[in-house]
PDB file of N, CA and C in Angstrom:
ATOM      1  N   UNK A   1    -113.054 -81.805  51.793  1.00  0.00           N
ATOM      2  CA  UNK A   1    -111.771 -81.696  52.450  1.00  0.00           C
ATOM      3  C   UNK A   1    -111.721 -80.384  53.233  1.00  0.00           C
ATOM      4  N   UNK A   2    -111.199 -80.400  54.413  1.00  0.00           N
ATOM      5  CA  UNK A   2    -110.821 -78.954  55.223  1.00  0.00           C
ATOM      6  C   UNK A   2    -109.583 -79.292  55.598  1.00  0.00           C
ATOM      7  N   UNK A   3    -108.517 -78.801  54.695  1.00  0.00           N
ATOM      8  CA  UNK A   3    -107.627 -79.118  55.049  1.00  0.00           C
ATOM      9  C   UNK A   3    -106.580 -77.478  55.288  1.00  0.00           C
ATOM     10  N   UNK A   4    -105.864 -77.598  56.502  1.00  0.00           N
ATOM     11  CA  UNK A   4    -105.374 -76.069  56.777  1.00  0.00           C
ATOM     12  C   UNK A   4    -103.944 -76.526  57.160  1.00  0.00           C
ATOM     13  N   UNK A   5    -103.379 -75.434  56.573  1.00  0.00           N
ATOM     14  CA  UNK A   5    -101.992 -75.814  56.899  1.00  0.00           C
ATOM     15  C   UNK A   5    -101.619 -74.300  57.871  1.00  0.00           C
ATOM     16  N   UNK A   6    -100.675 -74.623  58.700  1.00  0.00           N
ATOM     17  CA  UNK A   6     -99.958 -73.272  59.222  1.00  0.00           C
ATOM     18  C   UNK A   6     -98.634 -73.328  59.347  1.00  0.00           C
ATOM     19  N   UNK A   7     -97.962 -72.430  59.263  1.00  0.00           N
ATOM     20  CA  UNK A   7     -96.460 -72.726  59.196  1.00  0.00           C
ATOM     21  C   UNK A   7     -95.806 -71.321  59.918  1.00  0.00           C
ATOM     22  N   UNK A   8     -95.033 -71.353  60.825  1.00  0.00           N
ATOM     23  CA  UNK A   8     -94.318 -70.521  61.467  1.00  0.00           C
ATOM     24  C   UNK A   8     -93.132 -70.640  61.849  1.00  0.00           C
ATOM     25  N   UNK A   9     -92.644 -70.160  62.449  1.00  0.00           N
ATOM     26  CA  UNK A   9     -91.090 -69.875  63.257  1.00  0.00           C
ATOM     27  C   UNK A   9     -90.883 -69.346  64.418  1.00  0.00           C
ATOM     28  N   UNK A  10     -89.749 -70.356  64.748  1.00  0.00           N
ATOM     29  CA  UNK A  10     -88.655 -70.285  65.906  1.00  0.00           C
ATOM     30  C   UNK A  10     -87.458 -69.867  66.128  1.00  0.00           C
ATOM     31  N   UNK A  11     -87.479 -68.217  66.878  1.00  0.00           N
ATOM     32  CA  UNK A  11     -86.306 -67.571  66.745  1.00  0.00           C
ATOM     33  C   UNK A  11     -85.351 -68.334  67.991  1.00  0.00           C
ATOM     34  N   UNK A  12     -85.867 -68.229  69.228  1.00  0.00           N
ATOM     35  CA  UNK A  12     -85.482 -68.776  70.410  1.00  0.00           C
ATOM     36  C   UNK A  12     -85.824 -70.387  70.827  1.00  0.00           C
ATOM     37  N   UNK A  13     -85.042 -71.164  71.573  1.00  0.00           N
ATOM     38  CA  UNK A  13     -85.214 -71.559  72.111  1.00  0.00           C
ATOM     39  C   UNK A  13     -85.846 -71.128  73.583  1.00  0.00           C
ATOM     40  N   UNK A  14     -87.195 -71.983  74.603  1.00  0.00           N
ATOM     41  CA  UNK A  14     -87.531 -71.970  75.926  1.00  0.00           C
ATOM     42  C   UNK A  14     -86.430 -71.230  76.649  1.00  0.00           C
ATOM     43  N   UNK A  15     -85.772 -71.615  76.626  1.00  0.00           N
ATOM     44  CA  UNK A  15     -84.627 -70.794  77.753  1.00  0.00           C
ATOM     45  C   UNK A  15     -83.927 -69.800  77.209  1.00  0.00           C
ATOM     46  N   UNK A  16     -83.724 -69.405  76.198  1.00  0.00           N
ATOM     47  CA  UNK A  16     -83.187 -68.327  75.123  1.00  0.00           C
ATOM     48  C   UNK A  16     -84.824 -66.993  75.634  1.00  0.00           C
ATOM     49  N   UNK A  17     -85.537 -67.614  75.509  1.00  0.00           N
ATOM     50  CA  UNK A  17     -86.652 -66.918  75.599  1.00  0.00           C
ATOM     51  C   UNK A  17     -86.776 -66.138  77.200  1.00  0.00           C
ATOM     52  N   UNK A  18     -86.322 -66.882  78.308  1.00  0.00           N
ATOM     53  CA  UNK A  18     -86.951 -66.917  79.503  1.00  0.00           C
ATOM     54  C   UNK A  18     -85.394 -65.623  79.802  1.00  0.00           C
ATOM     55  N   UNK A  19     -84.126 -65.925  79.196  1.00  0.00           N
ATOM     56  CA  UNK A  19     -83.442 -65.368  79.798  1.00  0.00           C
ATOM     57  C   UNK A  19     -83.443 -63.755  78.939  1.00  0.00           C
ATOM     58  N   UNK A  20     -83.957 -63.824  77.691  1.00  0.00           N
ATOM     59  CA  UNK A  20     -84.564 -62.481  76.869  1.00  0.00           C
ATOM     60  C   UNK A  20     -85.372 -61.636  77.690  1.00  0.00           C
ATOM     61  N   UNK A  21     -86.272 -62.361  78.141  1.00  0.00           N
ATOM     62  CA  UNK A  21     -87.807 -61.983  79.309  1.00  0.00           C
ATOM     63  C   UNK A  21     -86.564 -60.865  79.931  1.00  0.00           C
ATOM     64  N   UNK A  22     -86.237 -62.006  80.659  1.00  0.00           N
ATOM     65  CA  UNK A  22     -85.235 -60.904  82.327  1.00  0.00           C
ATOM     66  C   UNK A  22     -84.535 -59.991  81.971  1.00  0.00           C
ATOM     67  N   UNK A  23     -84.194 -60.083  81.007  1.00  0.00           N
ATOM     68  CA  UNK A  23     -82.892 -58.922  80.329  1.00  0.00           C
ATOM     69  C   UNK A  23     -83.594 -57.780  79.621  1.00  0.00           C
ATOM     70  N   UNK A  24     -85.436 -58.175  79.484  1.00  0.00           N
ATOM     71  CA  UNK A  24     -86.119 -56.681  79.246  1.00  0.00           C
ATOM     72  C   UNK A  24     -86.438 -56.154  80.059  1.00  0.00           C
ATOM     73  N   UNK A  25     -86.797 -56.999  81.559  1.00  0.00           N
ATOM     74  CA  UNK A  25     -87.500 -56.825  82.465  1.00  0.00           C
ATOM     75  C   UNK A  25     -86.764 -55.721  83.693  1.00  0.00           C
ATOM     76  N   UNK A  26     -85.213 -56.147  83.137  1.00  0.00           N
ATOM     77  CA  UNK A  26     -84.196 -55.354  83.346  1.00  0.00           C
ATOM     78  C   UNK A  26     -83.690 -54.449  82.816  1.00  0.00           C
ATOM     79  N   UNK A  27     -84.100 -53.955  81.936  1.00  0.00           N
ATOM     80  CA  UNK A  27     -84.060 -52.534  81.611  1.00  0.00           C
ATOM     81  C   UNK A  27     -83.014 -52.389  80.281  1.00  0.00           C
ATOM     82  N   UNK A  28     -82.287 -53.464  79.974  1.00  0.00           N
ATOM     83  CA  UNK A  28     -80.929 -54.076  79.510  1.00  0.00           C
ATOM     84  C   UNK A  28     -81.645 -54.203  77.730  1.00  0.00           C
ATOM     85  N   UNK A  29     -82.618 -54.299  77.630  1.00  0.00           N
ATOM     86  CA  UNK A  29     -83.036 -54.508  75.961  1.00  0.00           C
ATOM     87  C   UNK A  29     -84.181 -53.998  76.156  1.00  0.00           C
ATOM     88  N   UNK A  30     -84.328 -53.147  75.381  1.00  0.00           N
ATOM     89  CA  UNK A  30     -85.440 -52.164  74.770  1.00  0.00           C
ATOM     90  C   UNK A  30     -85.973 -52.563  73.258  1.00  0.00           C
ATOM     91  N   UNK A  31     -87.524 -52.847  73.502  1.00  0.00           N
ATOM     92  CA  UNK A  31     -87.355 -53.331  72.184  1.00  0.00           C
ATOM     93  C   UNK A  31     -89.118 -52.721  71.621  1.00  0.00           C
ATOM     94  N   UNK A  32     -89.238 -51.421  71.738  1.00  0.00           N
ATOM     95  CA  UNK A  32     -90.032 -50.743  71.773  1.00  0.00           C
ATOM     96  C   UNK A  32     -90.640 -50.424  70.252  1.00  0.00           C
ATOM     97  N   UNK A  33     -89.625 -50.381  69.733  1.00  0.00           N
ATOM     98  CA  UNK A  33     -89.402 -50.257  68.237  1.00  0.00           C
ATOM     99  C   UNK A  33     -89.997 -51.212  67.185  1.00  0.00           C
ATOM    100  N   UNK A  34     -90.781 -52.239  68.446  1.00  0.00           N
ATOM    101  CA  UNK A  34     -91.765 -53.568  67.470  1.00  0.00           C
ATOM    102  C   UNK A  34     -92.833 -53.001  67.365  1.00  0.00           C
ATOM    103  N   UNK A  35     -93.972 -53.574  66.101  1.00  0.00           N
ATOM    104  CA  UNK A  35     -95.428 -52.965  65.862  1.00  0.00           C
ATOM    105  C   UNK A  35     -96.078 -54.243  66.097  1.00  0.00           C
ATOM    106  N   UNK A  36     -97.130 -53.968  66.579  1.00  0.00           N
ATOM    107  CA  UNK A  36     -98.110 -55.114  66.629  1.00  0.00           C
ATOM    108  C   UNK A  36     -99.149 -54.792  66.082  1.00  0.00           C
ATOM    109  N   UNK A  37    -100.007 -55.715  64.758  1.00  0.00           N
ATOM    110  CA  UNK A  37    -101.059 -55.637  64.199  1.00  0.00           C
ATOM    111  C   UNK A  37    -101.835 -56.565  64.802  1.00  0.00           C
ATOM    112  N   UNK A  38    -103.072 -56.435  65.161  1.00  0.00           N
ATOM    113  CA  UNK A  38    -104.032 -57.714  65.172  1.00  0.00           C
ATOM    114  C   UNK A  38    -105.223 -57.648  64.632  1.00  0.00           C
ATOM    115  N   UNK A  39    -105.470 -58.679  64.154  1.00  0.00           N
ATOM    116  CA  UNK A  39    -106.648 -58.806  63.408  1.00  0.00           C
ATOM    117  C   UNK A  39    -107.336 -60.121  63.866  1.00  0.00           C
ATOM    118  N   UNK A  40    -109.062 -60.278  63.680  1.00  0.00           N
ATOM    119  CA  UNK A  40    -109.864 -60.977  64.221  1.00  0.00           C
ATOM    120  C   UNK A  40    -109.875 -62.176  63.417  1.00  0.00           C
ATOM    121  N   UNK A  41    -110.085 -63.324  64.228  1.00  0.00           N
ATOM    122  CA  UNK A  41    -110.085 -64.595  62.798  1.00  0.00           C
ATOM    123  C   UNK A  41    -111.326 -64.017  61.478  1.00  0.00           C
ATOM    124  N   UNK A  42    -111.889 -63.333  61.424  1.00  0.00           N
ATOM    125  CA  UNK A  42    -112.773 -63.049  60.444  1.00  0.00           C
ATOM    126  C   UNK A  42    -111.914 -62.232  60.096  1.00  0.00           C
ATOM    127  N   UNK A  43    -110.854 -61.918  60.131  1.00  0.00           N
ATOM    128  CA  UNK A  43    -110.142 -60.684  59.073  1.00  0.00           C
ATOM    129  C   UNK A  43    -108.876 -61.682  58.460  1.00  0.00           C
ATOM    130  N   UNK A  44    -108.801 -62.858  58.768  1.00  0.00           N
ATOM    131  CA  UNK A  44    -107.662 -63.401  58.721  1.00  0.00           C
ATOM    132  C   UNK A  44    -106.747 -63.213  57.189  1.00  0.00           C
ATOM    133  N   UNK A  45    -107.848 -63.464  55.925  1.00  0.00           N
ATOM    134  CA  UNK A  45    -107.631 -63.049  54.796  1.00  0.00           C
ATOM    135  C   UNK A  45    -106.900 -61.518  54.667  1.00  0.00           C
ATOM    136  N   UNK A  46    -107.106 -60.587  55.404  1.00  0.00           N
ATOM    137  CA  UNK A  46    -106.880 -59.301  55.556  1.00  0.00           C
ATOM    138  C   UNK A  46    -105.579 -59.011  56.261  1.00  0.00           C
ATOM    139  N   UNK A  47    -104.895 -60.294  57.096  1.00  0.00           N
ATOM    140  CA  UNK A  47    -103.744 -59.839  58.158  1.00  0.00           C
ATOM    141  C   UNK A  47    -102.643 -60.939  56.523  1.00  0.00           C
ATOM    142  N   UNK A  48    -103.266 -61.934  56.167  1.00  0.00           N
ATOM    143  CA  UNK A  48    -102.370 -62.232  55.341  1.00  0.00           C
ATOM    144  C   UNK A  48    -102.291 -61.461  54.012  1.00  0.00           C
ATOM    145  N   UNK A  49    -102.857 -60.716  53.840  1.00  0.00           N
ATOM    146  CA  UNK A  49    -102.835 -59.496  52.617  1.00  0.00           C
ATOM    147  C   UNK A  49    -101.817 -58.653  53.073  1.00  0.00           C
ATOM    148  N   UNK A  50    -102.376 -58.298  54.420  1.00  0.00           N
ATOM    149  CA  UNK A  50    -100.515 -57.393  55.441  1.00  0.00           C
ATOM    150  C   UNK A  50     -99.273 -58.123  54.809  1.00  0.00           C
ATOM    151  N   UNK A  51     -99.553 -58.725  55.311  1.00  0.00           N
ATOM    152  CA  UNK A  51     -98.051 -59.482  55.654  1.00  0.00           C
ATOM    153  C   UNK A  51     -97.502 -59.894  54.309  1.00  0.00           C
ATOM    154  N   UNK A  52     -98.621 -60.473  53.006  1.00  0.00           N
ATOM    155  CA  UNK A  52     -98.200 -60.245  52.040  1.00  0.00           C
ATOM    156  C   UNK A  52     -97.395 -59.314  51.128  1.00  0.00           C
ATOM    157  N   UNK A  53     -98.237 -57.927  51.260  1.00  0.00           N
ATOM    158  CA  UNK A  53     -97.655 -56.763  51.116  1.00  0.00           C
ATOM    159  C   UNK A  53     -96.569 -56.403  51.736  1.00  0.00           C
ATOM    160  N   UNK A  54     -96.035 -56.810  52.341  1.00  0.00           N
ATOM    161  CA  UNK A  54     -94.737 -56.640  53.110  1.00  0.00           C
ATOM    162  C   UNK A  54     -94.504 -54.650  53.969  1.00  0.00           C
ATOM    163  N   UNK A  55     -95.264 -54.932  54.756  1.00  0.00           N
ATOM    164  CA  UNK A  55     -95.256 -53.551  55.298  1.00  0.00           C
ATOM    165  C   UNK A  55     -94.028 -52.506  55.568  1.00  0.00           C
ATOM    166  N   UNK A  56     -92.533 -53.612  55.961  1.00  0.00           N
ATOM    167  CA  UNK A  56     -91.687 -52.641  56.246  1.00  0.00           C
ATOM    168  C   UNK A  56     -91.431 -52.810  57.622  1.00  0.00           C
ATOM    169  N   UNK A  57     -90.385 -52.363  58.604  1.00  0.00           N
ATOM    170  CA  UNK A  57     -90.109 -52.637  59.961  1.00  0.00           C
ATOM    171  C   UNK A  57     -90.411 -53.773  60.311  1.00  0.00           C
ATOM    172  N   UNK A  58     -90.398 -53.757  61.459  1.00  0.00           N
ATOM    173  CA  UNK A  58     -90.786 -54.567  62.532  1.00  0.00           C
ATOM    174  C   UNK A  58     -92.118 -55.171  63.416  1.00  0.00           C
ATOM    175  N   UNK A  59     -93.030 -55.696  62.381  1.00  0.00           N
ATOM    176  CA  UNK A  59     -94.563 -55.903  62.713  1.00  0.00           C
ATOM    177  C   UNK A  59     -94.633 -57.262  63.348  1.00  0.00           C
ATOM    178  N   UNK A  60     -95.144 -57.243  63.845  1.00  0.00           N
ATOM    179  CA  UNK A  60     -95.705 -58.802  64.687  1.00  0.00           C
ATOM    180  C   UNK A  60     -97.318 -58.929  64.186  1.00  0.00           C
ATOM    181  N   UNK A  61     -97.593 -59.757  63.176  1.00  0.00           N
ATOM    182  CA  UNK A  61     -98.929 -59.585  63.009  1.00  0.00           C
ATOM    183  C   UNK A  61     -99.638 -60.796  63.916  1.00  0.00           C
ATOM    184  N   UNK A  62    -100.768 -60.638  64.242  1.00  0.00           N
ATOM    185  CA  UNK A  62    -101.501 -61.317  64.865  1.00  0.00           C
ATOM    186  C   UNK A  62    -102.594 -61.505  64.676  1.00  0.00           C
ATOM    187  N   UNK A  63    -103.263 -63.087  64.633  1.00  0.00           N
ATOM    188  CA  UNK A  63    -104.626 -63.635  64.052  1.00  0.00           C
ATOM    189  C   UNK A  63    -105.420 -64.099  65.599  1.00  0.00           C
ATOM    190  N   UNK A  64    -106.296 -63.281  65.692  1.00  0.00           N
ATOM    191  CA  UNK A  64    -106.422 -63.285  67.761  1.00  0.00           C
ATOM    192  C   UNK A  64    -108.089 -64.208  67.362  1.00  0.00           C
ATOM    193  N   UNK A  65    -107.951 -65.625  67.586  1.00  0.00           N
ATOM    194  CA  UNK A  65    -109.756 -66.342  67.272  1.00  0.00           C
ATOM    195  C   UNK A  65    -110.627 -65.482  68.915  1.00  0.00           C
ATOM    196  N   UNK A  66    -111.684 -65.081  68.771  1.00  0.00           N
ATOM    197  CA  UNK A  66    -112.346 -64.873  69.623  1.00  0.00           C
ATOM    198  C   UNK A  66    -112.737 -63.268  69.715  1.00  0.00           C
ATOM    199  N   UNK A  67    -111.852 -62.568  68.870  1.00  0.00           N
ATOM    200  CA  UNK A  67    -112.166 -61.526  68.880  1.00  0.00           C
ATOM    201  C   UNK A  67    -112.971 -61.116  67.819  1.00  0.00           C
TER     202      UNK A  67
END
């Protein structure tokens, strides 16, 4: 069996999203204050150990295949 499950979330709707875009692009929401982690699909075990651990703030973790 290879069986994989993934499960995520949806803050915005497409157009919730597009009109967010313009309103950063405009100077109007600052949102600087996000972290971005990324990790390589060979670390993947390692970004869900992050995220397990619950780091705190505002992280965007990321599982990037190819890197």
């Amino acid at each position: 069996m290879h069986e994989v499950a993934i499960i995520g979330s949806t803050w915005f709707k497409t157009g919730e999203i597009d009109d967010l875009v313009s309103m950063m692009d405009a100077g109007l929401i600052d949102f600087s204050f996000l972290q971005h982690k990324s990790f390589s699909l060979d670390q993947a075990n390692e970004a869900i150990k992050f995220v397990g651990d619950r780091p705190g703030g505002s992280v965007n973790v990321l599982v990037k295949p190819g890197n």
